[in-house]
C-alpha atoms as a PDB file:
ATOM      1  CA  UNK A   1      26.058 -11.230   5.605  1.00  0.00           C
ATOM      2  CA  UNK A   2      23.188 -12.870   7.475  1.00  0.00           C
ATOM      3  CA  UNK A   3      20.140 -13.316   5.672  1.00  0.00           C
ATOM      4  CA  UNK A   4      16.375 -12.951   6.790  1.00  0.00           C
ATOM      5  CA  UNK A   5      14.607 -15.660   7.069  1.00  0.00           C
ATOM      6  CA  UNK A   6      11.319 -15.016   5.374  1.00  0.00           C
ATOM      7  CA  UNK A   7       8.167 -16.885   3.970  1.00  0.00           C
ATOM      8  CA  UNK A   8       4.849 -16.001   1.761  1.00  0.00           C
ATOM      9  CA  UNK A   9       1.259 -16.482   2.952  1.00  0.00           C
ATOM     10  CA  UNK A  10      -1.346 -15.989  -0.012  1.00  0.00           C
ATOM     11  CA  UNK A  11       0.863 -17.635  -3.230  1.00  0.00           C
ATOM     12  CA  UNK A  12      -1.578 -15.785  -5.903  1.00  0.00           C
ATOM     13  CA  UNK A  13      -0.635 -13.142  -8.719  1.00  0.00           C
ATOM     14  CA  UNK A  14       1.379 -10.426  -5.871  1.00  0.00           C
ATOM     15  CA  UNK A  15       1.849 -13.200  -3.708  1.00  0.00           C
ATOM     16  CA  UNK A  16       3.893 -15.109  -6.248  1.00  0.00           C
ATOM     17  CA  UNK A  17       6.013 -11.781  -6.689  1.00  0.00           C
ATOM     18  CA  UNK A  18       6.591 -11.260  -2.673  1.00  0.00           C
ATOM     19  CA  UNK A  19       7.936 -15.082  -3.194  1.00  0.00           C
ATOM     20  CA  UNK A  20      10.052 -13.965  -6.698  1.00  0.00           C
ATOM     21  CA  UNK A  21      11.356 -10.533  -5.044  1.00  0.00           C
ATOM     22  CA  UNK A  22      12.572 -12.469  -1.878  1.00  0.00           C
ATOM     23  CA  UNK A  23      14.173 -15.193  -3.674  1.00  0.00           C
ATOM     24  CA  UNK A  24      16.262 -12.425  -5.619  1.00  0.00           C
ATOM     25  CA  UNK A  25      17.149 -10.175  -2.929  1.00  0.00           C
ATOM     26  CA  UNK A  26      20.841 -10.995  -1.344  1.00  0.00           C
ATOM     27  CA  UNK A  27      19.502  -9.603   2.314  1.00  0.00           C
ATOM     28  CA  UNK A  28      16.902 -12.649   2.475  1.00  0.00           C
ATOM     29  CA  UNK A  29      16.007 -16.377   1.943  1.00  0.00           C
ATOM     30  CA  UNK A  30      13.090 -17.660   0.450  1.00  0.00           C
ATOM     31  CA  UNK A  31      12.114 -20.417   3.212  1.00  0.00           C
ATOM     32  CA  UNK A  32       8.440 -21.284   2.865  1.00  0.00           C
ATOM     33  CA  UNK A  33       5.083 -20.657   0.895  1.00  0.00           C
ATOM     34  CA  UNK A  34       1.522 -21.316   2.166  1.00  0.00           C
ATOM     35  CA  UNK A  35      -1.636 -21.442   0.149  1.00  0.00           C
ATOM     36  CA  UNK A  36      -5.262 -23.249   0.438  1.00  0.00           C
ATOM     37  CA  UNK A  37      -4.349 -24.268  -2.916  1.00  0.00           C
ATOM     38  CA  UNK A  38      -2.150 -26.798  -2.482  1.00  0.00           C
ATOM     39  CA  UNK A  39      -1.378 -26.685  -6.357  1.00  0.00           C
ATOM     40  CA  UNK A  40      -0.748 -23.199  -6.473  1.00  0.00           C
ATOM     41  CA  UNK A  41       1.728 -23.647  -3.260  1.00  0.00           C
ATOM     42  CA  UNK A  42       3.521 -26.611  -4.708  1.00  0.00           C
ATOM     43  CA  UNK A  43       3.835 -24.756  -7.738  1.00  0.00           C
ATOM     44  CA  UNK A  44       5.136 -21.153  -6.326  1.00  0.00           C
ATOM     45  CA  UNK A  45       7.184 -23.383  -4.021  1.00  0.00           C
ATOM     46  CA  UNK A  46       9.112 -25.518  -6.693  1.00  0.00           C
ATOM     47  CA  UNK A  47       9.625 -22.255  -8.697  1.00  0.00           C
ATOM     48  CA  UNK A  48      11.713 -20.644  -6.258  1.00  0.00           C
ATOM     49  CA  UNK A  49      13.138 -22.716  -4.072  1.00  0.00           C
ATOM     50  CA  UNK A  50      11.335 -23.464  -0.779  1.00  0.00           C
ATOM     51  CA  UNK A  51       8.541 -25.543   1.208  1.00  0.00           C
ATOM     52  CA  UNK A  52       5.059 -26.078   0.741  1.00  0.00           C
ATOM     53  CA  UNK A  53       2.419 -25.750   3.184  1.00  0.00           C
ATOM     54  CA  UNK A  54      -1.797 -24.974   3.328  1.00  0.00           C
ATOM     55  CA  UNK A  55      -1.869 -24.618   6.792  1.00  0.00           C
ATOM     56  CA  UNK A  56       0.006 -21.647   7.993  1.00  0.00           C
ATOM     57  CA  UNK A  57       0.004 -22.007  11.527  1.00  0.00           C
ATOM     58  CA  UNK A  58       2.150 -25.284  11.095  1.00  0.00           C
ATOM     59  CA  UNK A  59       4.662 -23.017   8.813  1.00  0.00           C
ATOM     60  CA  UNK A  60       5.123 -20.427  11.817  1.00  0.00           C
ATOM     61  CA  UNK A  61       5.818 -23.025  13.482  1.00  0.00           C
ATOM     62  CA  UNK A  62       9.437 -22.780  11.783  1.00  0.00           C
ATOM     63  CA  UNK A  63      12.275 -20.822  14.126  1.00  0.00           C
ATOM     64  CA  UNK A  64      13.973 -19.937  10.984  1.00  0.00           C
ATOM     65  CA  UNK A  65      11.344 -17.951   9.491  1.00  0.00           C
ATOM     66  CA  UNK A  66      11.547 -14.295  11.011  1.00  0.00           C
ATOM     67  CA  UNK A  67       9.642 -12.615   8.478  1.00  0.00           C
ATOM     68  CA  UNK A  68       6.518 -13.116   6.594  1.00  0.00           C
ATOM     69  CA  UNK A  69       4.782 -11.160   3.863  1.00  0.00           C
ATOM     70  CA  UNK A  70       0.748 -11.754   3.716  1.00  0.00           C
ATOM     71  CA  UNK A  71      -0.863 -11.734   0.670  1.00  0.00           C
ATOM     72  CA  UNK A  72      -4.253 -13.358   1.047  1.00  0.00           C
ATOM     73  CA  UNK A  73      -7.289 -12.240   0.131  1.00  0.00           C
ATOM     74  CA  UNK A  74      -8.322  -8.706   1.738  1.00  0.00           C
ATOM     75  CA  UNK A  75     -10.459 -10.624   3.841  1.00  0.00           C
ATOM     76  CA  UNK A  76      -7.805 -12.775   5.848  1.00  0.00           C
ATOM     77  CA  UNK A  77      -5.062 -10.437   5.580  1.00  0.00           C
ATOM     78  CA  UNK A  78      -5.426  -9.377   9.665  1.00  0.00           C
ATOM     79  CA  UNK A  79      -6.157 -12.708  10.539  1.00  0.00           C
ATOM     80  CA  UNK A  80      -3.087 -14.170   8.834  1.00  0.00           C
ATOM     81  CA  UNK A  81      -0.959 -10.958   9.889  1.00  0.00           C
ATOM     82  CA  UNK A  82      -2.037 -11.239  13.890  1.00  0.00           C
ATOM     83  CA  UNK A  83      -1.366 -15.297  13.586  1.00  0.00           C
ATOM     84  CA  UNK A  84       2.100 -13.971  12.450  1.00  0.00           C
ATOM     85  CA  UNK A  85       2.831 -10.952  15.056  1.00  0.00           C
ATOM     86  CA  UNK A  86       1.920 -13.850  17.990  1.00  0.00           C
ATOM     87  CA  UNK A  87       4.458 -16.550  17.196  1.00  0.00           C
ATOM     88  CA  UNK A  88       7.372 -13.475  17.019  1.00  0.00           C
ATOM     89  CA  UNK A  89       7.021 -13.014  12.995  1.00  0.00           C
ATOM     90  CA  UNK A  90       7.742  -9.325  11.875  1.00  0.00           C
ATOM     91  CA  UNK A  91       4.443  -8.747   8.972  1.00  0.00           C
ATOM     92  CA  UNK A  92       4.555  -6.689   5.641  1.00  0.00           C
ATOM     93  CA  UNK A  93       0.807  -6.648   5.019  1.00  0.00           C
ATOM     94  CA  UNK A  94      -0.761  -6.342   2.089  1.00  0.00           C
ATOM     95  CA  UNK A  95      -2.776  -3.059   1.866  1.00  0.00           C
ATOM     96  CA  UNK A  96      -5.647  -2.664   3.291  1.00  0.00           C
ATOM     97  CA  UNK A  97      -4.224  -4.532   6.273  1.00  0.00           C
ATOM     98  CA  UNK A  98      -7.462  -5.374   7.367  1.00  0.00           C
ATOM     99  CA  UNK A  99     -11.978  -5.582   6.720  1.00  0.00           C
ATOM    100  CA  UNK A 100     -11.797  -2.722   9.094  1.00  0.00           C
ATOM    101  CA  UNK A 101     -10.245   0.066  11.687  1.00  0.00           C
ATOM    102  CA  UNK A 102     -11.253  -2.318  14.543  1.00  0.00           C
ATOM    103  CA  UNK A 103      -8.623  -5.081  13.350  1.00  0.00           C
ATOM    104  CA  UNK A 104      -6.357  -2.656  12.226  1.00  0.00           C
ATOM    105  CA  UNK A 105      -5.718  -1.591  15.820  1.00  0.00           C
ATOM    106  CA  UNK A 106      -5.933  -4.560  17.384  1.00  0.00           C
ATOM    107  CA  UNK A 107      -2.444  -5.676  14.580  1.00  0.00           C
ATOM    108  CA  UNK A 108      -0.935  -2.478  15.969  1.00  0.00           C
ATOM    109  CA  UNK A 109      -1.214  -3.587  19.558  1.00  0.00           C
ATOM    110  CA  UNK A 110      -0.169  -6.840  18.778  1.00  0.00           C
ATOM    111  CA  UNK A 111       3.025  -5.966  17.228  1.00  0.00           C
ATOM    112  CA  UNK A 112       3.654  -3.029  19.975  1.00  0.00           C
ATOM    113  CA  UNK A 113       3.605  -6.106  22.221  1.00  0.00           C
ATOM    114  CA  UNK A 114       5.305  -8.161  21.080  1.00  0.00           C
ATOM    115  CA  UNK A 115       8.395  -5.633  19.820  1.00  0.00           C
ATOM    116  CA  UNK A 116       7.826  -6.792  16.193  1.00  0.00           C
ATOM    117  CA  UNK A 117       7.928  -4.377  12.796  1.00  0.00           C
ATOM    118  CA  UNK A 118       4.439  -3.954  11.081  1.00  0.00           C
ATOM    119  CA  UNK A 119       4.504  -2.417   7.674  1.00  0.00           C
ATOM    120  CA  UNK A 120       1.772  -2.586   5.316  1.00  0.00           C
ATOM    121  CA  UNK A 121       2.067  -2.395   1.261  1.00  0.00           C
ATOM    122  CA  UNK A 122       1.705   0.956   0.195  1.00  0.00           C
ATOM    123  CA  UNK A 123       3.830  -0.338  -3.248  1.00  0.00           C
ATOM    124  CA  UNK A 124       3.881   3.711  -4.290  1.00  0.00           C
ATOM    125  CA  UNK A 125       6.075   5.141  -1.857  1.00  0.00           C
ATOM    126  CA  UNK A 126       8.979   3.189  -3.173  1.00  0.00           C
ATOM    127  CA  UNK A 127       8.641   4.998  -6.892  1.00  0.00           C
ATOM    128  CA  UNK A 128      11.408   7.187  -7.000  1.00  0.00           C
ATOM    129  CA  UNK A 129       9.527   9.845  -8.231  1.00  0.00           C
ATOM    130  CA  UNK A 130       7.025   9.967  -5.449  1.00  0.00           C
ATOM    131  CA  UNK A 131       9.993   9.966  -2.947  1.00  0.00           C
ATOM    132  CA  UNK A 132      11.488  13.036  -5.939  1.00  0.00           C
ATOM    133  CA  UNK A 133       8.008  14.577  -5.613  1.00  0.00           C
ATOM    134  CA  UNK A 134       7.853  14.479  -1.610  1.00  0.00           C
ATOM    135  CA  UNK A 135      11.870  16.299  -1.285  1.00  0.00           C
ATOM    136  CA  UNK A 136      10.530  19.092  -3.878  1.00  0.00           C
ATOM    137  CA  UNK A 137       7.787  19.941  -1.831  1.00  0.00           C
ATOM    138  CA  UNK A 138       9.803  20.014   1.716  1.00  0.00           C
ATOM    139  CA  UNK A 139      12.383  22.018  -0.219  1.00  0.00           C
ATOM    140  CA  UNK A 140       9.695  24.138  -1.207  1.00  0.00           C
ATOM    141  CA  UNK A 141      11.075  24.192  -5.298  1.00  0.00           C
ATOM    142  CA  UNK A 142       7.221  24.454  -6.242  1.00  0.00           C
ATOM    143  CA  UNK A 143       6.242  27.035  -3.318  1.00  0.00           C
ATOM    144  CA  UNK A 144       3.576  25.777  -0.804  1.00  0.00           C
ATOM    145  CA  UNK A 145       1.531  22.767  -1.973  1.00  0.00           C
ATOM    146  CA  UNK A 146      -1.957  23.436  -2.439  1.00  0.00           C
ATOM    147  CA  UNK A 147      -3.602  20.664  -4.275  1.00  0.00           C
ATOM    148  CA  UNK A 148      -2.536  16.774  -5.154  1.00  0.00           C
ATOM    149  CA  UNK A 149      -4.495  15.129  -7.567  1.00  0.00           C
ATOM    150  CA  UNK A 150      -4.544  11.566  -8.250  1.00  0.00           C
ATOM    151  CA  UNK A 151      -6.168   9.188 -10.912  1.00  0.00           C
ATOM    152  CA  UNK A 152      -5.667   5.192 -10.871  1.00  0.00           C
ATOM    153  CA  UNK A 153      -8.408   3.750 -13.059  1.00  0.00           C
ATOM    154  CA  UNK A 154      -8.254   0.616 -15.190  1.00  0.00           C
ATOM    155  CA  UNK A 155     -10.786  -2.372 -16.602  1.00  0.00           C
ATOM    156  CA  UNK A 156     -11.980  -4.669 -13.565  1.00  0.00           C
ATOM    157  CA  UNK A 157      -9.289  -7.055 -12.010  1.00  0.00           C
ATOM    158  CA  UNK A 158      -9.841 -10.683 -11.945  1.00  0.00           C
ATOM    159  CA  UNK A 159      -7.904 -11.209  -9.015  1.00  0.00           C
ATOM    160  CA  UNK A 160     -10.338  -9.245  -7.164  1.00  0.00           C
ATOM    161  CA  UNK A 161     -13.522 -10.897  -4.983  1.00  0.00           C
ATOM    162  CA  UNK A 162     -13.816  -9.739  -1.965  1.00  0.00           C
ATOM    163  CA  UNK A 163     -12.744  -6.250  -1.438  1.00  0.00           C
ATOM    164  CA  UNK A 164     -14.447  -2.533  -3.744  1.00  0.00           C
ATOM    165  CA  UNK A 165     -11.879  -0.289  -5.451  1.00  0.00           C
ATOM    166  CA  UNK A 166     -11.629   2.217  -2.495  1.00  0.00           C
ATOM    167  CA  UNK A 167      -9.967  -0.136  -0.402  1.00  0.00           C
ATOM    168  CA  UNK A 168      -8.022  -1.443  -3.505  1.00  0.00           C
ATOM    169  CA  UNK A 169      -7.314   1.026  -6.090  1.00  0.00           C
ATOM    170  CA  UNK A 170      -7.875   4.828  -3.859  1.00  0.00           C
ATOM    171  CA  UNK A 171      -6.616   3.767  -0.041  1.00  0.00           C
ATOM    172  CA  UNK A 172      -3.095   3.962  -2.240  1.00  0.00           C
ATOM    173  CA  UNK A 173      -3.604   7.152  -3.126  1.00  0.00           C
ATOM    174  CA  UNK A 174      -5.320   8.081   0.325  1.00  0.00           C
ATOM    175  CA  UNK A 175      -2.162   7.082   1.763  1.00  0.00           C
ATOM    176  CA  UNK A 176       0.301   9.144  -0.781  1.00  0.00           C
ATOM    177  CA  UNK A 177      -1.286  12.424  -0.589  1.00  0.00           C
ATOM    178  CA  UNK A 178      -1.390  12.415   3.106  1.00  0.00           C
ATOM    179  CA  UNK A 179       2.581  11.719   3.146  1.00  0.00           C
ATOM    180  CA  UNK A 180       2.463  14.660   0.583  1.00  0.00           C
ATOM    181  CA  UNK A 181       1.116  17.322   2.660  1.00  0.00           C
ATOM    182  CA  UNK A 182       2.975  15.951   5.878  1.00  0.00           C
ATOM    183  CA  UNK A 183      -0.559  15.821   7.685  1.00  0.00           C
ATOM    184  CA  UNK A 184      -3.729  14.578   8.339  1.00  0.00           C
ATOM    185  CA  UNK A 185      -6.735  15.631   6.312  1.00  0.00           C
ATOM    186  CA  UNK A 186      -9.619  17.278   8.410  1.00  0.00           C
ATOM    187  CA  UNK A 187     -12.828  15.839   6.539  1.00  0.00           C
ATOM    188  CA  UNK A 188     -13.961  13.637   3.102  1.00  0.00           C
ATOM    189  CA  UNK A 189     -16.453  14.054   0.814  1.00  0.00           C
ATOM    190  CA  UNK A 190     -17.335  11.365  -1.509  1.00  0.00           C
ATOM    191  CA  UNK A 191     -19.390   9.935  -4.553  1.00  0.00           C
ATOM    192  CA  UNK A 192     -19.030   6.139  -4.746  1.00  0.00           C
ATOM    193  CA  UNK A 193     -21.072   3.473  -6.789  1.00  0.00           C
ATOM    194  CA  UNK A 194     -22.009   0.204  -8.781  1.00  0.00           C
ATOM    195  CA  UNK A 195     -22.323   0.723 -12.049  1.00  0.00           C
ATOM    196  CA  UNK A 196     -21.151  -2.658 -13.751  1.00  0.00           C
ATOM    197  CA  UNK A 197     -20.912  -4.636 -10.627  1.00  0.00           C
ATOM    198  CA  UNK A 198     -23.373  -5.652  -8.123  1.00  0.00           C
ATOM    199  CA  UNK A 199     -21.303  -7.097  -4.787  1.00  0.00           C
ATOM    200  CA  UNK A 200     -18.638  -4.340  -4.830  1.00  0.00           C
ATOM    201  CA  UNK A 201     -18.270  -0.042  -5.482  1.00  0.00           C
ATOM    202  CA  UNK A 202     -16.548  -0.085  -9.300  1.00  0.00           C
ATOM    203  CA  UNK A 203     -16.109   3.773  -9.105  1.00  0.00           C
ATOM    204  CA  UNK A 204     -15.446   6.378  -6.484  1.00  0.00           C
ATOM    205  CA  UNK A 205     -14.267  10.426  -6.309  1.00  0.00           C
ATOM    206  CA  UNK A 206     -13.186  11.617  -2.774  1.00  0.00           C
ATOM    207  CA  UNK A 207     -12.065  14.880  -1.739  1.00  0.00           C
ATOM    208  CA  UNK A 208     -10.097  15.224   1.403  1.00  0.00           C
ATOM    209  CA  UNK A 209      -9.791  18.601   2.792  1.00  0.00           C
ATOM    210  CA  UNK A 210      -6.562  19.693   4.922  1.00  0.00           C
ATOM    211  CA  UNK A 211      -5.760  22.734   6.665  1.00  0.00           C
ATOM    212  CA  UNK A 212      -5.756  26.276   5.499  1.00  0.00           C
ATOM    213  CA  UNK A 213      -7.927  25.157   2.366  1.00  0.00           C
ATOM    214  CA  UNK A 214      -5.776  22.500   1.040  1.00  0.00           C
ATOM    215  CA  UNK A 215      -7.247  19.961  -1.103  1.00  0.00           C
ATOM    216  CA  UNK A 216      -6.944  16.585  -2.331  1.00  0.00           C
ATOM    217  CA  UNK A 217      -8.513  14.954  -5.206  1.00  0.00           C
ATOM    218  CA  UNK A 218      -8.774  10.953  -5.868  1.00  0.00           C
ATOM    219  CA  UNK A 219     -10.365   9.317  -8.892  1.00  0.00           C
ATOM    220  CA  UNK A 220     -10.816   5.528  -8.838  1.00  0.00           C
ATOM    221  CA  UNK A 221     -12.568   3.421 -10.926  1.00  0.00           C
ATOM    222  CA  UNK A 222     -12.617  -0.160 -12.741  1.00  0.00           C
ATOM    223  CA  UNK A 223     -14.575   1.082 -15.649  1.00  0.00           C
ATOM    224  CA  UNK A 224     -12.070   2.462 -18.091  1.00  0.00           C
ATOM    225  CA  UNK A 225     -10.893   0.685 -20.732  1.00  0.00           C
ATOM    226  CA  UNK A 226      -7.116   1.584 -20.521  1.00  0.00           C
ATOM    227  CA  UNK A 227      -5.238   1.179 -17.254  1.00  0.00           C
ATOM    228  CA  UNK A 228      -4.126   5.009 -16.138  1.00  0.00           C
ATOM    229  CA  UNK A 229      -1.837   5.579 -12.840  1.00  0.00           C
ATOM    230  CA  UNK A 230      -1.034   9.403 -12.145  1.00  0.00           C
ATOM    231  CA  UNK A 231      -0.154  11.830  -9.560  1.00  0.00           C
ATOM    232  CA  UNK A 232      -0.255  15.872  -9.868  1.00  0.00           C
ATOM    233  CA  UNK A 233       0.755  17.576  -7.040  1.00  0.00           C
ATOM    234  CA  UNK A 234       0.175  21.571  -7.324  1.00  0.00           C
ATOM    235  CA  UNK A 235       2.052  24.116  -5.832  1.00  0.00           C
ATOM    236  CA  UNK A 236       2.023  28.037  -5.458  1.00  0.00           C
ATOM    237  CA  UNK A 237       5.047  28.251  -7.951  1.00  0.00           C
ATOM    238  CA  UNK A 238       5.032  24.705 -10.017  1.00  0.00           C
ATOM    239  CA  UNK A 239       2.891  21.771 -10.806  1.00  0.00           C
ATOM    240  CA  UNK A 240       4.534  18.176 -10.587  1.00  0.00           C
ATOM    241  CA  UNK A 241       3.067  15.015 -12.376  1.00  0.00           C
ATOM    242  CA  UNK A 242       4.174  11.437 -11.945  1.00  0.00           C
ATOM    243  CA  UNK A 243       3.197   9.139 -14.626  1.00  0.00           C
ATOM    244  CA  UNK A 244       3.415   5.939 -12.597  1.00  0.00           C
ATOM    245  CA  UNK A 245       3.224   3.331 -14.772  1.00  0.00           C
ATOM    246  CA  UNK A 246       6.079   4.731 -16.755  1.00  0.00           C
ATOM    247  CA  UNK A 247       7.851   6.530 -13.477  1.00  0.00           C
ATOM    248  CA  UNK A 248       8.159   9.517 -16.064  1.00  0.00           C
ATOM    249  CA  UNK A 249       8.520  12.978 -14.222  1.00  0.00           C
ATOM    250  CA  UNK A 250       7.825  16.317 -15.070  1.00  0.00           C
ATOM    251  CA  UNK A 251       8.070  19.632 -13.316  1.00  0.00           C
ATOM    252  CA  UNK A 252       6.377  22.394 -14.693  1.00  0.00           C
ATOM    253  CA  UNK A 253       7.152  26.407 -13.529  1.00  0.00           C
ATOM    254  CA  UNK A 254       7.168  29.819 -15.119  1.00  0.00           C
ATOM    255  CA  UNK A 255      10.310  29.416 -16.591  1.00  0.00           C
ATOM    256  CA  UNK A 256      10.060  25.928 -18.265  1.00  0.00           C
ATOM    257  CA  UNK A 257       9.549  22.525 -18.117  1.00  0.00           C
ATOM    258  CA  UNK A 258      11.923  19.650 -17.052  1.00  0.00           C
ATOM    259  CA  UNK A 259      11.853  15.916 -16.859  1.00  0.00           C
ATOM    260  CA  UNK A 260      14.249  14.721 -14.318  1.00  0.00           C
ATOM    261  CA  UNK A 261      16.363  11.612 -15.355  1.00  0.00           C
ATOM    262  CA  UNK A 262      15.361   8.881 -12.526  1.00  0.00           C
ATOM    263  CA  UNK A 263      16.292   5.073 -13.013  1.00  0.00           C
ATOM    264  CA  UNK A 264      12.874   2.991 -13.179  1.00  0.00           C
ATOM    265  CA  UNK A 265      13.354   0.734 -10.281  1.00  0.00           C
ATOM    266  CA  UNK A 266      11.141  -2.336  -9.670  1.00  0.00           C
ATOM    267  CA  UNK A 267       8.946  -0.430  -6.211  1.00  0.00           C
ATOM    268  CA  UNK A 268       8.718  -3.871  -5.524  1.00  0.00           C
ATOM    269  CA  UNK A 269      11.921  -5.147  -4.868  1.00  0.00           C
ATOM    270  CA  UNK A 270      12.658  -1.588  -3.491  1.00  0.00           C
ATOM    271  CA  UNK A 271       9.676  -2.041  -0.890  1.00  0.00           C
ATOM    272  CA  UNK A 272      10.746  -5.467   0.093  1.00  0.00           C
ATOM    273  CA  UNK A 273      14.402  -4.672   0.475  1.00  0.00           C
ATOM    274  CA  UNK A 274      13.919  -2.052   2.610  1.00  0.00           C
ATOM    275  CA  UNK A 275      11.878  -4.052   5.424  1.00  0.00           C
ATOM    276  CA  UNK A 276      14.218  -6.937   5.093  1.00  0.00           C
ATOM    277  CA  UNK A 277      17.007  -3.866   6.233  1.00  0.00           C
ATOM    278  CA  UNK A 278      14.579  -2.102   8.633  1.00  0.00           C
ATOM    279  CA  UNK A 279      14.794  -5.742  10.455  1.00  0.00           C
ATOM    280  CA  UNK A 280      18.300  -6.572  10.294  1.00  0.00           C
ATOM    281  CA  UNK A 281      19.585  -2.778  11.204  1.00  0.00           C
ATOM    282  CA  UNK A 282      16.687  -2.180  13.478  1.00  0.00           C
ATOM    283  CA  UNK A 283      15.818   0.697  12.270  1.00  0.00           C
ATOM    284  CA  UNK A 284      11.928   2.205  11.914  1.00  0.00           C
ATOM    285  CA  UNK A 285      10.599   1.504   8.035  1.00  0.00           C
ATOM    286  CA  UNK A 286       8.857   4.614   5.940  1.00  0.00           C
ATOM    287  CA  UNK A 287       5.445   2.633   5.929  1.00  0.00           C
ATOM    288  CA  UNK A 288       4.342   1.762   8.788  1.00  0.00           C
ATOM    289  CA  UNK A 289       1.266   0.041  10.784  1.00  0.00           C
ATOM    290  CA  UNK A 290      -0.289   3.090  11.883  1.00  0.00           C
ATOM    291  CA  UNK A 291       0.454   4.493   7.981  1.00  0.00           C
ATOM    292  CA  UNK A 292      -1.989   1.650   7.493  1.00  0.00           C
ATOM    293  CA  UNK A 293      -4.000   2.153  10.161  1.00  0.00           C
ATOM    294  CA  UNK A 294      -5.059   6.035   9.320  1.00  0.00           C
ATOM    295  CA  UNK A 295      -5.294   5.357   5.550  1.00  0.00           C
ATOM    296  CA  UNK A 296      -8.069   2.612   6.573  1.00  0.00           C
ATOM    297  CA  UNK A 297      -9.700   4.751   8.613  1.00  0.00           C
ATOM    298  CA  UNK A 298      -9.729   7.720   5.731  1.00  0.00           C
ATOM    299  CA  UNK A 299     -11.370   5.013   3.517  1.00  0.00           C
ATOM    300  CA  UNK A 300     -14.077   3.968   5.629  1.00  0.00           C
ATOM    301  CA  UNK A 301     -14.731   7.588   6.435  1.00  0.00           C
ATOM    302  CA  UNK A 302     -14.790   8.115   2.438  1.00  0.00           C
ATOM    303  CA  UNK A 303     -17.356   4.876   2.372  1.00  0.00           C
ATOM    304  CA  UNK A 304     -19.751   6.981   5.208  1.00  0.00           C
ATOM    305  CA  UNK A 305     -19.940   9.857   3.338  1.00  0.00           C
ATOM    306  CA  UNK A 306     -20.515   8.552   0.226  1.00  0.00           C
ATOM    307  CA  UNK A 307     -23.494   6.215   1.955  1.00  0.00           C
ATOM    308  CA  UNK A 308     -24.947  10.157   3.815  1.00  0.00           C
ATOM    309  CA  UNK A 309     -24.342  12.272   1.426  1.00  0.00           C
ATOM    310  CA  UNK A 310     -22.354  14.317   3.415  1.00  0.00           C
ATOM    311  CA  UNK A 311     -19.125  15.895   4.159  1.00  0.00           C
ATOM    312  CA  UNK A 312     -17.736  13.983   7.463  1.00  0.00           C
ATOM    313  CA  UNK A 313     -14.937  14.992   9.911  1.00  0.00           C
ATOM    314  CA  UNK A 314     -12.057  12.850  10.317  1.00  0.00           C
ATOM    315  CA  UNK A 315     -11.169  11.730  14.056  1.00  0.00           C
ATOM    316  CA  UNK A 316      -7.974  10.207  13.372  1.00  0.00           C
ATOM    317  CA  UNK A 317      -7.222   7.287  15.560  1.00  0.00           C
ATOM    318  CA  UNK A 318      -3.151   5.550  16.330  1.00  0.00           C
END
């Protein structure tokens, strides 16, 4: 079986797991690592098997590297991503994908042009119970979905510097509960603050509205002492809840209550696998740039409102 050439940019905590995942997988080989700590890439690199390198315009270089996951800071990731797409890489991006809609669009172009696959890492679509969560709503076993609710709050990461929890912590979510209701919200509302730290929003709640009264509700924060992942998504006949931490799953309706047996997977390994295939096979991948793209733009949107004090309109863009 041929393998994918593929190679790391951004060696840090989730960078050193893009590096571990790829070295694992039997669809791809671990070729290269690049970091501005030369340490940290000699380090990553020795672990698993590949080459060194701080400046990453000298790694893409390489013929043999097709594929390259970015995991630099939040604000490099479109610089590093469009360096990629324009010497013929095909980019997993770390979410948010970019500082803004403006360089979001200009990756999308890019890789348009240039016939390449963008995909951007939304980690949560590859837990099996979000993918068990999406069937049961197009199968309509909880009747019409009218609300999704979704917490993610924890203690403040030290990994983080240059990027606020929406477009860390609630841009997942954002992305999930749009794939949920199959469409694109219609406005935002949103509360979003400092409380413990000065450069950066530690908390935010934003509502996004959808069609026909739908709603969606996201709670972010890095204030809470315990870490907490968790989805609810209500329907007219059944409420669904995804512990995601665990992957535990249980389905609630009239009648009773059942937790469906599903293998914890490593989303992961599950996330990287699948663009490695979507490149070999040629085939489109589940997340992709304009995912990215529109989740971005529901952030920012979130961001404005918040800043007004208003409810604001979405005008989806890509």
């Amino acid at each position: 079986m041929k393998k994918l050439g593929v190679a790391v940019i951004g060696t840090g905590f989730w960078g050193k797991n893009h590096a571990r995942v790829y070295k694992e997988l039997e669809e791809t080989e671990l070729l290269a690592v690049c970091d501005i700590n030369a340490e940290r890439a000699k380090t990553v690199a020795k672990q698993f098997g590949a080459k060194p390198y701080t400046n990453s315009g000298r790694m893409l270089k390489r013929k043999d590297i097709e594929a390259v996951s970015i995991c630099s800071w939040s604000t490099s990731l479109a610089k590093e991503a469009l360096k990629a797409l324009k010497t013929g890489k095909h980019v997993l991006v770390e979410k948010p994908m970019a500082s803004n809609v403006k360089q979001a669009e200009k990756l999308l172009k890019t890789a348009e042009k240039e016939g390449l696959h963008l995909t951007v890492g939304f980690l949560m679509w590859f837990i099996p119970g979000v993918q068990y969560i999406k069937k049961t709503i197009e199968n309509r076993r909880i009747g019409d979905l009218v609300c999704a609710t979704a917490k993610r709050v924890s203690q403040w990461p030290e990994r983080i510097g240059d990027v606020g929890v929406v477009k860390d912590l609630a841009i997942h979510d954002i992305d999930i509960t749009r794939r949920l209701f199959g469409e694109e919200p219609v406005a935002v509302y949103a509360r979003i603050g400092r409380m413990k730290h000065r450069k950066f929003e530690d908390y935010a709640q934003i509502m996004l509205t959808f069609e026909g009264g739908k709603s969606a509700f996201i709670e972010s924060n890095w204030l809470t002492p315990y870490k907490t992942r968790v989805l609810v998504a209500t329907g007219s006949e059944g409420i669904m809840k995804l512990d995601y931490i665990t992957q535990e799953l249980t389905i609630e309706n009239a009648k009773q209550t059942v937790q469906p047996r599903l293998a914890w997977r490593e989303p992961l390994k599950l996330e990287l696998q699948h663009f490695a295939d979507c490149i070999l096979k040629k085939e489109k991948p589940l997340v992709t740039g304009t995912d990215g793209l529109k989740a971005l733009q529901i952030a920012e949107t979130a961001l404005k409102s918040s800043a007004t004090g208003r409810v604001l309109k979405l005008k989806q863009k890509g």
